[in-house]
Protein backbone atom coordinates (compact mmCIF):
# COMPACT_ATOMS: atom_id res chain seq x y z
CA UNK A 1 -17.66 34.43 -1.76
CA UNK A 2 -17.71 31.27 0.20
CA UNK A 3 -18.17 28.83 -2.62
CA UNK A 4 -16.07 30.63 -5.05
CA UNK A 5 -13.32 29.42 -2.50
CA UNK A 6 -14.68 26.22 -2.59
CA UNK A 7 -15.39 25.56 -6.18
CA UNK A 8 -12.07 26.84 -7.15
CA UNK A 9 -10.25 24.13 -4.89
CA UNK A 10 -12.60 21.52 -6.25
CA UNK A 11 -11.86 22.26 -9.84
CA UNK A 12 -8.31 22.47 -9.46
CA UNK A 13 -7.51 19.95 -6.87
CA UNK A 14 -10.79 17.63 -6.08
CA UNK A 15 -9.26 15.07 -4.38
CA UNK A 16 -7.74 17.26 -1.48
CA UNK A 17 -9.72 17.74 1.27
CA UNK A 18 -11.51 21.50 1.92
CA UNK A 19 -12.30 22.79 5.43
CA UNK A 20 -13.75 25.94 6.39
CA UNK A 21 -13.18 27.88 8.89
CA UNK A 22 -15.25 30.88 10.09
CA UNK A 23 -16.33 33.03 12.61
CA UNK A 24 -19.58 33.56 11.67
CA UNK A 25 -21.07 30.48 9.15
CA UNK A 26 -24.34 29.64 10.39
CA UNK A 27 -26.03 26.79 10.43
CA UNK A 28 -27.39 26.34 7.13
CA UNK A 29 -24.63 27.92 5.25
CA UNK A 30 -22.44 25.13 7.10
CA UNK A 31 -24.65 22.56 5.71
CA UNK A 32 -24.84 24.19 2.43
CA UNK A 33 -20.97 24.38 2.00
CA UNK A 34 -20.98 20.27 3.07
CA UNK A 35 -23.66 19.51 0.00
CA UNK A 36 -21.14 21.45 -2.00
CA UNK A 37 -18.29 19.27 -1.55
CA UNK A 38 -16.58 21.42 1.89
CA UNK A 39 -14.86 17.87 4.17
CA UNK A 40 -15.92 20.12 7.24
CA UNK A 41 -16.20 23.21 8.72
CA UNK A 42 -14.32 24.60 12.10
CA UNK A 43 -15.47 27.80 13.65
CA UNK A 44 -12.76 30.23 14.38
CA UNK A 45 -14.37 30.24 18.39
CA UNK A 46 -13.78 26.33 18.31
CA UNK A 47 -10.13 25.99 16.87
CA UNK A 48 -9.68 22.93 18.81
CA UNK A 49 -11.51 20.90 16.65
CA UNK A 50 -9.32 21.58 13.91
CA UNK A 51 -6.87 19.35 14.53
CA UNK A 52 -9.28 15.91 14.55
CA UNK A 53 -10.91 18.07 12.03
CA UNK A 54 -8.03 17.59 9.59
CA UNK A 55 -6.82 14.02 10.93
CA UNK A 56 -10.55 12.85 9.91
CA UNK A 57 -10.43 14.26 6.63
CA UNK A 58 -6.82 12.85 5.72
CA UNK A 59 -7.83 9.57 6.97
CA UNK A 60 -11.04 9.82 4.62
CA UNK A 61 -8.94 11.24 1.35
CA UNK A 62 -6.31 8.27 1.90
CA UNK A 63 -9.25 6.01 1.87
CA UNK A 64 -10.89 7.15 -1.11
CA UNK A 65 -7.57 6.69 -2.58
CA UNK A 66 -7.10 3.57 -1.75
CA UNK A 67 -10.22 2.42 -3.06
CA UNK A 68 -9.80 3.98 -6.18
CA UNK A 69 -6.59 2.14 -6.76
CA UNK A 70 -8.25 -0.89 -5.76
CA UNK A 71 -11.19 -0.36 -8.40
CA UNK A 72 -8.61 0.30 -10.91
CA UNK A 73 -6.59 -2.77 -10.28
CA UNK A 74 -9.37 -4.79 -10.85
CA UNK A 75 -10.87 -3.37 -14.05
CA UNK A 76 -7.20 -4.27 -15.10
CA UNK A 77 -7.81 -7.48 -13.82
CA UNK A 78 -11.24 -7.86 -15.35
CA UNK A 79 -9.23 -6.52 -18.54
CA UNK A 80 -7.00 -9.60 -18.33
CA UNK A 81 -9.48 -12.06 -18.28
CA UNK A 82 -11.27 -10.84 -21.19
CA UNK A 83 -7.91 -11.04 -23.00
CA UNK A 84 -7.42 -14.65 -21.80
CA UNK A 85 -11.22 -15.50 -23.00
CA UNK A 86 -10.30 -14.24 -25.78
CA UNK A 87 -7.19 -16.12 -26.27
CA UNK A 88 -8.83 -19.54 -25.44
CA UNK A 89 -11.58 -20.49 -27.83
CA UNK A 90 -14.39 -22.81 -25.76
CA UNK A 91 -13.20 -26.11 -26.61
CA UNK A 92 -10.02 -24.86 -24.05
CA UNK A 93 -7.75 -25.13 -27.31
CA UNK A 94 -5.15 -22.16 -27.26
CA UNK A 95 -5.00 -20.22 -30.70
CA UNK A 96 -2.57 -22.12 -32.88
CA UNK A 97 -1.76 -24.83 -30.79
CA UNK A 98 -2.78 -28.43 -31.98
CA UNK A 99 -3.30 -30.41 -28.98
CA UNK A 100 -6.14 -29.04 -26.21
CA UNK A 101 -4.37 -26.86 -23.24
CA UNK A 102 -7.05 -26.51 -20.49
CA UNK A 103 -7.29 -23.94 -18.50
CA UNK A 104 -8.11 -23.00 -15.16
CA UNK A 105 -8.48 -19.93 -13.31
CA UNK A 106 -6.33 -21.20 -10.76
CA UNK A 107 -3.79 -22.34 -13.23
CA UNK A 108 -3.21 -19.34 -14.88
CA UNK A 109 -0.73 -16.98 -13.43
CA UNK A 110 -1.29 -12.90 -12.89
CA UNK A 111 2.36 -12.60 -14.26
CA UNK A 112 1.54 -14.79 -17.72
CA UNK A 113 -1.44 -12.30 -18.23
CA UNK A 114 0.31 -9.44 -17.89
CA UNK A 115 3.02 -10.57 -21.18
């Protein structure tokens, strides 16, 4: 019964953080729901901890966020250069231009990647 909470949270919302809270969840049931995916667990004797409890696990859901939007943004980015590479052939001669156009990472701007 415990896990069937948890796994149906997980499957339908895995990125929101899941806390239990008990009145009787031993030890190694608490431990057991933690492998499983659970952010924490509050017994119902110790309410005061939910509160930090929660402000942890927000804190630690924004942060996973924010590092998934930060992995994504640069797999775009490592998109872009391939596309640029790709572009330039290794003499630094753009595709259908005559005379050489070198290029530099530095020179090249995230906007005229993005067109």
């Amino acid at each position: 019964m415990v896990f069937s909470a948890l796994s149906i949270a997980k499957g339908k919302c895995p990125s929101i953080p899941f806390i239990f809270i008990s009145g009787n969840m031993g030890e190694d049931l608490a431990i057991e729901t933690l492998k499983s995916g659970a952010t924490d667990y509050v017994m119902k004797n110790r309410l005061s901890r939910l509160i930090p409890s929660l402000t942890r696990a927000l804190q630690e859901a924004t942060e996973r966020a924010e590092r998934l939007k930060a992995m994504t943004d640069l797999t775009k980015s490592h998109e872009q250069l391939r596309l640029l590479q790709r572009i330039c052939n290794p003499s630094g001669k753009m595709r259908g231009q005559t005379s050489p156009a070198k290029y530099t990472m530095n020179s090249v701007k995230t906007s005229q990647l993005q067109q």
